[in-house]
Protein backbone atom coordinates (compact mmCIF):
# COMPACT_ATOMS: atom_id res chain seq x y z
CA UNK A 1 -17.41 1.49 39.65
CA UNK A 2 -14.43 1.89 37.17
CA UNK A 3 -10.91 1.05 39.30
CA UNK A 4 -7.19 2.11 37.44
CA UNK A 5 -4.64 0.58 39.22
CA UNK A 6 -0.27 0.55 38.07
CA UNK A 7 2.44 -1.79 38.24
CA UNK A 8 4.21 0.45 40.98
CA UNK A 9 1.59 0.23 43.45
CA UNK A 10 -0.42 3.55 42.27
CA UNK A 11 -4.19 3.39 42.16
CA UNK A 12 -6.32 6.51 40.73
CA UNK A 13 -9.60 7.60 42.09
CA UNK A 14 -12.47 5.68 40.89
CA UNK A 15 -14.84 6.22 38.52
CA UNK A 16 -18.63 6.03 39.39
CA UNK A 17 -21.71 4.83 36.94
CA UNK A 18 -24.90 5.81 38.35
CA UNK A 19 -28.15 4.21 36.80
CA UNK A 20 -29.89 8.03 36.19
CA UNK A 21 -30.02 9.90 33.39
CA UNK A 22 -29.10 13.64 34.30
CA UNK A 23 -25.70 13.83 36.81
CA UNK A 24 -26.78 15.60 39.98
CA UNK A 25 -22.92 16.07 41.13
CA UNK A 26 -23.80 17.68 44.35
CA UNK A 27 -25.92 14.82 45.85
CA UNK A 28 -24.18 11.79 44.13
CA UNK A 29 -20.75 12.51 44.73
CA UNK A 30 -21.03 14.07 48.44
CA UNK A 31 -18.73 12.72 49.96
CA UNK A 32 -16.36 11.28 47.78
CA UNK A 33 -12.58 12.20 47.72
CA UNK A 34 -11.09 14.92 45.29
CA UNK A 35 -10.24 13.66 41.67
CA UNK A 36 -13.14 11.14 41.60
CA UNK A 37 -15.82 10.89 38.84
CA UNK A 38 -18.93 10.81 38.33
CA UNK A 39 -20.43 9.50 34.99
CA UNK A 40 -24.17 8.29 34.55
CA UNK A 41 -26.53 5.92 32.23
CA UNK A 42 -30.30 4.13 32.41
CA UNK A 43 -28.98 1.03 33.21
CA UNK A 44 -25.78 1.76 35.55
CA UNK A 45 -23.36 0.04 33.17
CA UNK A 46 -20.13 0.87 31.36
CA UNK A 47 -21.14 2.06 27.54
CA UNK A 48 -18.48 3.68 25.16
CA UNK A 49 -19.33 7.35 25.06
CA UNK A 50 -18.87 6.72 29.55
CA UNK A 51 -15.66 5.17 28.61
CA UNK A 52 -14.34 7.82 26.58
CA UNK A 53 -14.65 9.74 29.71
CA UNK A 54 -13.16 7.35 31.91
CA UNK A 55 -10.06 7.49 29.47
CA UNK A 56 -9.86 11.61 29.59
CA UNK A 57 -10.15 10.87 33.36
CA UNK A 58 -6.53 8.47 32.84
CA UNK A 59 -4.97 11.25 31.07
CA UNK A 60 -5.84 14.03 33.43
CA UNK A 61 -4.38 11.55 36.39
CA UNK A 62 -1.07 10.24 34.44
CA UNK A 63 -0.31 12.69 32.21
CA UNK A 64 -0.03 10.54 29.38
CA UNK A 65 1.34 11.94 26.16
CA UNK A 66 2.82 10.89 22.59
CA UNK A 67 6.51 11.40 24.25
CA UNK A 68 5.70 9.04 27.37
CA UNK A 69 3.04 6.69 26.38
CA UNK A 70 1.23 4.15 28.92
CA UNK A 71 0.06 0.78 28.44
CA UNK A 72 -3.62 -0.02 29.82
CA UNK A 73 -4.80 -3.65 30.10
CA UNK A 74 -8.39 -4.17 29.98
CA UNK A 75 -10.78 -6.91 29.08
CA UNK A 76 -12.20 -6.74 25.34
CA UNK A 77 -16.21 -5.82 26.23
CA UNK A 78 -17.48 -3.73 23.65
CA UNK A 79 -17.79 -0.45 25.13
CA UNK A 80 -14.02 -0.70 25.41
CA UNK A 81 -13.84 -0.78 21.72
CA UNK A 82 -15.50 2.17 20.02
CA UNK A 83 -13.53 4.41 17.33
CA UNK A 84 -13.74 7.90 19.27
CA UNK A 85 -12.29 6.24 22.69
CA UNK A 86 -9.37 3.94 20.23
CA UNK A 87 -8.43 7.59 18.81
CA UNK A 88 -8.41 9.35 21.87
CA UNK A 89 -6.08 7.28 23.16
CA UNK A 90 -3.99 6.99 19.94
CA UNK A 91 -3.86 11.00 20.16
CA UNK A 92 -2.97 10.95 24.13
CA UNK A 93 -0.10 8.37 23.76
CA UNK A 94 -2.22 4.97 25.45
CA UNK A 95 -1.42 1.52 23.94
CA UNK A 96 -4.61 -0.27 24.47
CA UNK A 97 -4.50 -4.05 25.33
CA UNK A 98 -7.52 -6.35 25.66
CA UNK A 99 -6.94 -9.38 27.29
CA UNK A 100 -7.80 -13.29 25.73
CA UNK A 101 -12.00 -13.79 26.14
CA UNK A 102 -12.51 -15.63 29.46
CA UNK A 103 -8.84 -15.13 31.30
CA UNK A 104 -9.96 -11.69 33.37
CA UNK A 105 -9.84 -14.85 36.66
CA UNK A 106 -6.19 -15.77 36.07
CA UNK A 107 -4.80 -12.00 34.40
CA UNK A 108 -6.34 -9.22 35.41
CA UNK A 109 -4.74 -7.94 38.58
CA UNK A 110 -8.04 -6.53 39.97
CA UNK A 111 -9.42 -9.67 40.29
CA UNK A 112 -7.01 -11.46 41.24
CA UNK A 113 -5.99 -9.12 44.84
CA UNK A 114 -8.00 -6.12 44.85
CA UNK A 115 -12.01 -6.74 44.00
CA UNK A 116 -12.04 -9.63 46.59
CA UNK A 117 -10.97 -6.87 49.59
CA UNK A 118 -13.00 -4.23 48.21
CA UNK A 119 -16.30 -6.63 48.36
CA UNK A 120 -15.41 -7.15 51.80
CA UNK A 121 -14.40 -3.89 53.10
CA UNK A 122 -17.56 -2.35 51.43
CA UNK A 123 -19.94 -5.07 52.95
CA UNK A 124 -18.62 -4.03 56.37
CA UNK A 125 -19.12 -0.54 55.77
CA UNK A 126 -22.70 -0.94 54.54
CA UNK A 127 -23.34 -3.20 57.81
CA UNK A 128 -21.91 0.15 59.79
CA UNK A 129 -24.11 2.32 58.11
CA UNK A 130 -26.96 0.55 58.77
CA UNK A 131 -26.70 0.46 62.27
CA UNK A 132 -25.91 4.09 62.46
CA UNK A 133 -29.13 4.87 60.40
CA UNK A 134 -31.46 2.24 61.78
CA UNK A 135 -34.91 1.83 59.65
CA UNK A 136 -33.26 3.46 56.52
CA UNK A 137 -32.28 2.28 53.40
CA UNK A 138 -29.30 3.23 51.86
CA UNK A 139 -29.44 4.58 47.96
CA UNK A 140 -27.41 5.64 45.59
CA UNK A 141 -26.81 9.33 47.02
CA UNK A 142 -24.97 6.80 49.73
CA UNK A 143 -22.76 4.56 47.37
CA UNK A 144 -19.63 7.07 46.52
CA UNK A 145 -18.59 7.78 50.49
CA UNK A 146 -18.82 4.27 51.25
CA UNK A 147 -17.13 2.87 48.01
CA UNK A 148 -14.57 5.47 48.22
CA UNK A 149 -13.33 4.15 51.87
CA UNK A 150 -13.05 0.55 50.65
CA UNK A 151 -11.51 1.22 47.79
CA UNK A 152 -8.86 3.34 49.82
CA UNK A 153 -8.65 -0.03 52.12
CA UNK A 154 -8.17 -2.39 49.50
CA UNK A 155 -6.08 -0.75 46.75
CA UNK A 156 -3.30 -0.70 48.78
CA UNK A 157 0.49 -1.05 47.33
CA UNK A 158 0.85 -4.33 48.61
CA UNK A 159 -2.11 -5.82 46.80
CA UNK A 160 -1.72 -3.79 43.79
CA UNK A 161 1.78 -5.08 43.46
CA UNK A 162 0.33 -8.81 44.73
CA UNK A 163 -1.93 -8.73 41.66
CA UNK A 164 0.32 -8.00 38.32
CA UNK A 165 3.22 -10.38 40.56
CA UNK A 166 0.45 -13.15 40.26
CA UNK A 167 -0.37 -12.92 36.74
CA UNK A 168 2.74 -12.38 35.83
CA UNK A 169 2.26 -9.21 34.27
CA UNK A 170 4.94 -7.16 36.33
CA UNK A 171 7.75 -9.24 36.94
CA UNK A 172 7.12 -10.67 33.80
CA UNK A 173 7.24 -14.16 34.59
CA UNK A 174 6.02 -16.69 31.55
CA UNK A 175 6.11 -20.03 33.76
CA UNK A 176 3.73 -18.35 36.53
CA UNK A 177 0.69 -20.53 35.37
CA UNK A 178 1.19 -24.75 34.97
CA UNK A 179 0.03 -27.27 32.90
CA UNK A 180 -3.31 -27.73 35.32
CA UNK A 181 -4.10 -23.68 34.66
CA UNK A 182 -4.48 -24.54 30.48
CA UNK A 183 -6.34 -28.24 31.44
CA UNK A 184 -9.84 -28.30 30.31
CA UNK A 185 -12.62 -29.39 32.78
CA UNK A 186 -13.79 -33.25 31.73
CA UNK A 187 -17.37 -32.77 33.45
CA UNK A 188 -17.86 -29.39 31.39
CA UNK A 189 -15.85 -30.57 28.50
CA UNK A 190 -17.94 -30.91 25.21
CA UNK A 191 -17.97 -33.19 22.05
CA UNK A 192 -16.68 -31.79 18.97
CA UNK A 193 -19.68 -31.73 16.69
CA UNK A 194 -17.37 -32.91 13.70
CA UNK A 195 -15.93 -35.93 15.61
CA UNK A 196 -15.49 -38.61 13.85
CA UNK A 197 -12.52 -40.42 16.06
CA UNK A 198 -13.11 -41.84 19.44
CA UNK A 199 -10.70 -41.27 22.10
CA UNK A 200 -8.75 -44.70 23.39
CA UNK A 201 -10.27 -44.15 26.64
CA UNK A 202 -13.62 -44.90 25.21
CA UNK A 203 -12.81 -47.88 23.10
CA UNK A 204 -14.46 -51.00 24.36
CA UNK A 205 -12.61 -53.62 26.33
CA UNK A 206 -12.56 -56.40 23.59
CA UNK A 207 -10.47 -53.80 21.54
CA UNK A 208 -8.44 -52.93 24.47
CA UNK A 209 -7.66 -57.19 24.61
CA UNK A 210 -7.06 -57.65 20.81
CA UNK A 211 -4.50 -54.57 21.12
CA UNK A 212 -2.73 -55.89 24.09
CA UNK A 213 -3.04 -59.85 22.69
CA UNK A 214 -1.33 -58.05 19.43
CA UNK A 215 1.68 -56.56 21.29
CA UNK A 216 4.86 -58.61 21.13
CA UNK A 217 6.37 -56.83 24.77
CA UNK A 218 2.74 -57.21 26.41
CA UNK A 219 2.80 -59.80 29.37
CA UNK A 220 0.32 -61.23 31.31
CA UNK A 221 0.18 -60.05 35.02
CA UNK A 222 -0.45 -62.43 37.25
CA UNK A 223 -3.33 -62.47 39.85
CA UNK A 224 -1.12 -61.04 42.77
CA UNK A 225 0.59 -57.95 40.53
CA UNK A 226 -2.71 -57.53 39.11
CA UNK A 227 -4.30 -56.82 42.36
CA UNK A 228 -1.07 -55.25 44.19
CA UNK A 229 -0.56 -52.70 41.29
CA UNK A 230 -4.31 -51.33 41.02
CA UNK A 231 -4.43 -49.29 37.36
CA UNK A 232 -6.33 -45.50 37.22
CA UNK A 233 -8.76 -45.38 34.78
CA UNK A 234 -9.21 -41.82 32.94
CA UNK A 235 -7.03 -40.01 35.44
CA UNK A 236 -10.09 -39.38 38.14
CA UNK A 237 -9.79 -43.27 40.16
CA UNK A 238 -8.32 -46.57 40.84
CA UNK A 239 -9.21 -49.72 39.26
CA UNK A 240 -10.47 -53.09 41.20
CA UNK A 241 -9.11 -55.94 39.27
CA UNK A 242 -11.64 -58.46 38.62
CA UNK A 243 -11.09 -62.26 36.89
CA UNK A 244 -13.52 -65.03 36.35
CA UNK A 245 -10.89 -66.93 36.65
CA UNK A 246 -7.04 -68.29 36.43
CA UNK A 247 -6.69 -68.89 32.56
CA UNK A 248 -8.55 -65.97 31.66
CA UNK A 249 -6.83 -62.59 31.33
CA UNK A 250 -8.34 -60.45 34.01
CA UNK A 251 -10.82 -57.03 33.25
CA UNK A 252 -10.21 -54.31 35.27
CA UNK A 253 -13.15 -52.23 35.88
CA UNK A 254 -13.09 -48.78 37.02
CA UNK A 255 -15.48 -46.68 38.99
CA UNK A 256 -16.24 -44.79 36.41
CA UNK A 257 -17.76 -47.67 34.69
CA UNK A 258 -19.96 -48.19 37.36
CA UNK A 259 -21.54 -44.76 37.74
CA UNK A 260 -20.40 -42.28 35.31
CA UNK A 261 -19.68 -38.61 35.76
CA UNK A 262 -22.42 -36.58 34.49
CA UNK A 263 -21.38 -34.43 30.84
CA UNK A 264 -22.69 -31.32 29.73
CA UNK A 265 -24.68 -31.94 26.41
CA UNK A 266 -23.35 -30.84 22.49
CA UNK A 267 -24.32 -27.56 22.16
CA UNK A 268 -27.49 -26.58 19.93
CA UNK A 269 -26.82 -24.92 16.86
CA UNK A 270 -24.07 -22.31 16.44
CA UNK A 271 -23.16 -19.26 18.56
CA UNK A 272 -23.58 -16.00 16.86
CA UNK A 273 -22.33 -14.35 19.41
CA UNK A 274 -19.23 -11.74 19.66
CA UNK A 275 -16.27 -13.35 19.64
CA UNK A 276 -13.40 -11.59 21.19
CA UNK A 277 -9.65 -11.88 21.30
CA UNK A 278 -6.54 -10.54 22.23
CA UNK A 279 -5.25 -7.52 20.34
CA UNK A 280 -3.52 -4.12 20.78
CA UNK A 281 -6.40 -1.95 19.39
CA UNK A 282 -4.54 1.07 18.64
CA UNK A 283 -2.35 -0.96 16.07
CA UNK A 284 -2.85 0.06 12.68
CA UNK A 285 -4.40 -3.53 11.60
CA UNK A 286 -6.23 -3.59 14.36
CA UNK A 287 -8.18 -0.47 14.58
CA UNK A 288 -9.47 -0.80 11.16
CA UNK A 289 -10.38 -3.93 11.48
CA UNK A 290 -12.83 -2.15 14.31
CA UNK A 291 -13.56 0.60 12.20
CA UNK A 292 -15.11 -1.61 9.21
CA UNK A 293 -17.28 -3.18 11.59
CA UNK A 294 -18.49 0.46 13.39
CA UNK A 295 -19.40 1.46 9.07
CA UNK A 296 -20.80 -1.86 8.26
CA UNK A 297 -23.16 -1.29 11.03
CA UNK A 298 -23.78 2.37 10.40
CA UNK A 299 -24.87 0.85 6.77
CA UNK A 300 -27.48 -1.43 7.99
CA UNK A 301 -29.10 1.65 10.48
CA UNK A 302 -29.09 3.60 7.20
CA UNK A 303 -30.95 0.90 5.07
CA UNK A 304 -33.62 0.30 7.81
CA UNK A 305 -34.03 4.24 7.71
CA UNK A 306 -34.31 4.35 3.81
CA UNK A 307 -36.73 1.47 4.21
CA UNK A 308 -38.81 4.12 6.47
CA UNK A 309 -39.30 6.40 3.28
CA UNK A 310 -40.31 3.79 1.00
CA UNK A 311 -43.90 2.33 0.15
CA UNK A 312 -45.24 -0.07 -2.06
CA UNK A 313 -48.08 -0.03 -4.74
CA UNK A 314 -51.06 -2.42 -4.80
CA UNK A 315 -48.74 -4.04 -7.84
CA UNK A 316 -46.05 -4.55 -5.27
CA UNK A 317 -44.02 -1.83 -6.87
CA UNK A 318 -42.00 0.41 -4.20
CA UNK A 319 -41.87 3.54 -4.55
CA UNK A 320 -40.88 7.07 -2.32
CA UNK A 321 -43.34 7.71 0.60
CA UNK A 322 -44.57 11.22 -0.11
CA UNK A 323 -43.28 13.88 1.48
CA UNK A 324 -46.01 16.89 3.22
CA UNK A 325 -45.83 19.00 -0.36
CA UNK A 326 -46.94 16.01 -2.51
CA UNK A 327 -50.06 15.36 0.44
CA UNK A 328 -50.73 18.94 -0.68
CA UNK A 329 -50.76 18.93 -4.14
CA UNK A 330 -52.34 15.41 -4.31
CA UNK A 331 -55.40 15.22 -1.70
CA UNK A 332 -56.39 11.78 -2.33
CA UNK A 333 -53.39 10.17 -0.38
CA UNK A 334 -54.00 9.58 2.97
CA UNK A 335 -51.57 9.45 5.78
CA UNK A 336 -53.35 6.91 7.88
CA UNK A 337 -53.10 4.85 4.63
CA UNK A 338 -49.11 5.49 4.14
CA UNK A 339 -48.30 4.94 7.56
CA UNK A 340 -50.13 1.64 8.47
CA UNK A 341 -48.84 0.39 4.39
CA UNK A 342 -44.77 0.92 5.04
CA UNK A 343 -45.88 -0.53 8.67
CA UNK A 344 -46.49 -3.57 6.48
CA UNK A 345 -43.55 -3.09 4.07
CA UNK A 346 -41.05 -2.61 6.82
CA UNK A 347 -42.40 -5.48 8.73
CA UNK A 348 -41.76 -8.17 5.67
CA UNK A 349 -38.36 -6.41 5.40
CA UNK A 350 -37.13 -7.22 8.65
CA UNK A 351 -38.82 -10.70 8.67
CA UNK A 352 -36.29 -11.55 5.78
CA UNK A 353 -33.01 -10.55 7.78
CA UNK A 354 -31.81 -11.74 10.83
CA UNK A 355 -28.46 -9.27 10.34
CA UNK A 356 -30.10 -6.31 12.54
CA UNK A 357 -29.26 -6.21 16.10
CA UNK A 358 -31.36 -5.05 18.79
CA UNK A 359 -29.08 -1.77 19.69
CA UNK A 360 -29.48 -0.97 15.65
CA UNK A 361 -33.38 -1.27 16.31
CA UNK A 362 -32.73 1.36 19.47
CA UNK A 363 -30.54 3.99 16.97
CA UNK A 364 -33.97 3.94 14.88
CA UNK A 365 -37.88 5.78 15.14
CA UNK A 366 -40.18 3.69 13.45
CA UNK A 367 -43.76 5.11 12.60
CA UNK A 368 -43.22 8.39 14.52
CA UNK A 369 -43.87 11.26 13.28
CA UNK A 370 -40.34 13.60 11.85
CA UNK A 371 -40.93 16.72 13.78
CA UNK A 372 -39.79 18.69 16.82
CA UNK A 373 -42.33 17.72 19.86
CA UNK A 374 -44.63 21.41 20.88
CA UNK A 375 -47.49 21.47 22.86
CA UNK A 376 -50.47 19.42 21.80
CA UNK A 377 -48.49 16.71 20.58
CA UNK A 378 -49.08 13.07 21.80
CA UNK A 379 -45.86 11.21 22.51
CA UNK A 380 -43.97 8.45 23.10
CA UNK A 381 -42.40 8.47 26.35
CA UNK A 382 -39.68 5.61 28.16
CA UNK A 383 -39.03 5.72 31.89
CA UNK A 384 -36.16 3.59 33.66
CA UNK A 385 -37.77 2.12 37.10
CA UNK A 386 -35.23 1.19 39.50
CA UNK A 387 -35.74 -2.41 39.54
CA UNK A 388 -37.38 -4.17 35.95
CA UNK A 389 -37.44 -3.09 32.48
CA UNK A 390 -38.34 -0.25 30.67
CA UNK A 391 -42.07 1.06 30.76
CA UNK A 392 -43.63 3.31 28.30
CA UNK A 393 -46.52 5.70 28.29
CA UNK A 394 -48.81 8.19 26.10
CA UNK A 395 -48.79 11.44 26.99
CA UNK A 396 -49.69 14.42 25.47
CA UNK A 397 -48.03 17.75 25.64
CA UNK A 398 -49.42 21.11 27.82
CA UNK A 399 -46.39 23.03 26.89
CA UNK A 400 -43.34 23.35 25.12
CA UNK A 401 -40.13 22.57 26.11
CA UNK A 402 -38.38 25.02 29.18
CA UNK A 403 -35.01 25.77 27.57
CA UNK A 404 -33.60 26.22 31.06
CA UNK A 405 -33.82 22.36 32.36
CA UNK A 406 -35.08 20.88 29.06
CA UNK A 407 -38.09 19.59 30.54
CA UNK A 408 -42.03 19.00 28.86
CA UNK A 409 -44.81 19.55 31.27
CA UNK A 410 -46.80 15.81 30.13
CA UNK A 411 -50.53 15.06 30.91
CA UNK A 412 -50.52 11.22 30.94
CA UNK A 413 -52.88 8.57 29.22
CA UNK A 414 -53.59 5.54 30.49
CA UNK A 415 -53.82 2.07 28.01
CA UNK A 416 -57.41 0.32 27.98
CA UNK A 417 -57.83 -3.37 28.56
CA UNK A 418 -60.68 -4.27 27.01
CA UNK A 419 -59.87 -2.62 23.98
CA UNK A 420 -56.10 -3.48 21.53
CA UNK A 421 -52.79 -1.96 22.38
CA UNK A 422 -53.14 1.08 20.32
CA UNK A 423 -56.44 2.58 22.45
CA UNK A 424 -55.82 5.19 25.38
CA UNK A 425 -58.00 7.59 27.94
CA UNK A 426 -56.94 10.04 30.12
CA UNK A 427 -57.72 9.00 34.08
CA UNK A 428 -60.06 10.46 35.59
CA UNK A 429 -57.93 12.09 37.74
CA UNK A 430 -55.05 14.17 35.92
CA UNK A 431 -52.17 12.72 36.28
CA UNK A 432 -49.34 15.56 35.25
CA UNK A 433 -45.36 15.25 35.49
CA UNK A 434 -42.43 17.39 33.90
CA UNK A 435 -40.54 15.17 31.95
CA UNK A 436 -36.88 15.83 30.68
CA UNK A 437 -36.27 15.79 27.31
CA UNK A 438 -34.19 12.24 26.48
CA UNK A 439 -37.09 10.46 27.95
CA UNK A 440 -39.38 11.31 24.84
CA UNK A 441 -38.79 8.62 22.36
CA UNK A 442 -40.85 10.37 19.40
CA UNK A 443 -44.16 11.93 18.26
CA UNK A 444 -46.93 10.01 17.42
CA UNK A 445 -49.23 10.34 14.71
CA UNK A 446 -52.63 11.99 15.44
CA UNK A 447 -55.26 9.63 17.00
CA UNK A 448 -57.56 8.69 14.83
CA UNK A 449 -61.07 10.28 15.08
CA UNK A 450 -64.23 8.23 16.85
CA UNK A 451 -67.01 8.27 15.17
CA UNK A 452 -69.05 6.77 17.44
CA UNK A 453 -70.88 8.44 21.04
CA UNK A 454 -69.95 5.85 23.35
CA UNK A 455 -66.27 5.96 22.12
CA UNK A 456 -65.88 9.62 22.39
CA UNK A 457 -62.82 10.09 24.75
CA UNK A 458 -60.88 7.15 23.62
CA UNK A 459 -57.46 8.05 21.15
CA UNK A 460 -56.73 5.15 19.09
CA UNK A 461 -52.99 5.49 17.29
CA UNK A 462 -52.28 4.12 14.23
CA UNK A 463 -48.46 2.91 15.64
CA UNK A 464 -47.06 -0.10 16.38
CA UNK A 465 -46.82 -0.69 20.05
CA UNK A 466 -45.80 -4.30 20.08
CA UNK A 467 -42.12 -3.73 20.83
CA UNK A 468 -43.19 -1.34 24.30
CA UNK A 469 -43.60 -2.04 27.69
CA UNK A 470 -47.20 0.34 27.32
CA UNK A 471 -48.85 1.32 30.82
């Protein structure tokens, strides 16, 4: 769920993801108030063509324009941060602000007075449900009614205005966080890797003695200051002074000496992960900043693409995969040949780059076949369980696609296991399904012909299913 709420107590309807891939509008969203939306993906979560709609959803609701623009705070997760959606809301008059990595706890409002009531008020309306539909389960044709009541619960004015007040948003209020807020954690807290200075508190107590002995203004306590005035040791507890005896200058030991707190170990390596930060993204600078990143990343899906149309000699000499018209002027080249050789020459490719990304591997087909799927084919097809990851089957094709619901009526194989991960069968009993469209990933290349008796019945692909969940 997507909540929008404003400075003067306002909140707009919600905005619900549901994990499916078609929008059924009349079972998800019965029940839900009027101006509500309804948006859907595989995997339930926020992606950026789902938030461009969430922002034509703002504009429809505030009436945003160039003349009377609108601020809108959000944190900086990638979806947020996709050219179409930074446009949109350059065209409708919305500043876009993302706020520091890792400070959504102490800044954004939402968390800070309206998520925590909304968790409860939605528990306790689940709980009622349940007792008014004994021995069901609720699912997601359930979600929008009750998340609809507790957001109407919780988004109130008076936590709305609660929220920005404590992050000092709106009344702008810069000394609203103390020192303590900004204090790193010492149990969590991590060496630098490039440290070569110790911290004082480390240094070991016969430096601490030659520093003090050293010190023209240092005087020795005697024993009964030394044990009335008991010294803290690293900020976290008291010292017990200790002294072997009167002409000695006396130690003080510290818990911490004793037993330790436990430290978090130097990381391994460096992060390559995204690092974000906080920007107006509909600046100038900004933006394309974001847009040389969206083209440097278009360039790498294009070179993995023209690697898919090039092959190599026996030399090691690449050269242009042929097309269907040189197959038919040249019969000796084979396509089981062509296909399983830039299998080979894409592999080594990748093998010598670590730049690609595993959404740039989703954007591309590799091996299938470049045609639209009709009836016969044998295909590639992805299904999104409920719970777990993706699985993928083989099924072939008993009828083109029904223009009305975009739909392919699918007999399913089923994978061998005593034979590799490229060998099918049909079941013995037919196992038939109509499946929409955006669930068939590509076509396959025809299975290869058996030869022998006792393998008649088997289809044996010459693709790579390594990468697949295969059932």
């Amino acid at each position: 769920m997507v909540g929008i709420i404003c400075a003067n107590g306002n909140a707009l309807p919600p905005c619900f993801v549901f994990p499916r891939v078609r929008f059924d509008e009349a079972r998800m969203m019965k029940g839900a108030p009027l101006g509500c939306k309804g948006l859907v993906h595989p995997s339930g979560w926020m992606t950026s063509s789902n938030f461009l709609y969430v922002l034509q959803h703002f504009v429809s609701h505030t009436r945003c324009s160039q003349e009377h623009k609108v601020l809108l705070i959000m944190d900086n997760h990638e979806s947020h941060l996709s050219i179409d959606a930074i446009n949109y809301a350059k065209e409708n008059g919305i500043v876009l602000l993302t706020l520091p990595p890792h400070t959504s706890n102490k800044l954004q409002p939402l968390d800070k007075s309206v998520y925590g009531p909304f968790k409860t008020f939605f528990n306790q309306g689940l709980n009622a449900w349940m007792l008014q539909h004994p021995g069901q389960c609720a699912t997601i044709y359930d979600m929008a009614p009750l998340m609809s009541s507790a957001w109407d619960r919780a988004a109130t004015p008076v936590n709305i205005k609660a929220g920005f007040r404590s992050t000092g948003i709106h009344p702008f209020d810069i000394g609203v966080f103390s020192k303590e807020d900004f204090g790193g954690a010492f149990v969590t807290d991590r060496p630098m890797a490039n440290s070569s200075q110790q911290s004082t508190s480390h240094k070991p107590d016969h430096a601490r003695q030659q520093v003090q002995a050293t010190s023209p203004d240092y005087e020795h306590p005697s024993e009964s200051q030394s044990a009335m005035v008991p010294g803290i040791a690293m900020g976290v507890s008291p010292e017990v002074s200790m002294s072997t005896s009167t002409s000695e200058q006396p130690r003080r030991v510290s818990v911490e000496e004793i037993r330790p707190f436990p430290k978090a170990a130097a990381r391994k390596g460096n992060s390559r992960g995204r690092r974000g930060k906080c920007m107006i993204v509909t600046d100038t600078p900004e933006k394309a900043e974001i847009e040389m990143k969206a083209k440097s990343k278009i360039s790498k899906v294009k070179q993995v693409k023209k690697w898919l149309n090039l092959t190599a000699d026996e030399d090691g000499t690449k050269r242009r995969r042929p097309t269907k018209k040189d197959k038919d002027k040249d019969g000796s080249s084979s396509e089981e040949e062509d296909i399983l050789q830039s299998e080979k020459l894409l592999a080594a490719e990748f093998n010598k780059s670590s730049d690609f990304s595993e959404e740039d591997f989703d954007n591309v087909d590799i091996d299938f076949v470049d045609k639209i799927p009709e009836e016969g084919d044998f295909v590639l097809i992805g299904i999104d369980p409920l719970k777990g990851s993706k699985v993928h089957y083989v099924g072939q094709l008993i009828s083109d696609m029904d223009d009305d619901d975009d739909e392919f009526q699918v007999s399913y194989l089923r994978k061998t296991m005593k034979s590799q991960g490229n060998c099918f069968l049909f079941p013995n009993t037919t196992d038939e399904a109509s499946v929409h469209k955006d669930n068939v990933i590509g076509v396959l290349p025809k299975p290869i012909p058996q030869s022998m008796k006792r393998r008649q019945g088997y289809y044996n692909f010459s693709f790579g299913f390594a990468g697949y969940n295969m059932r």
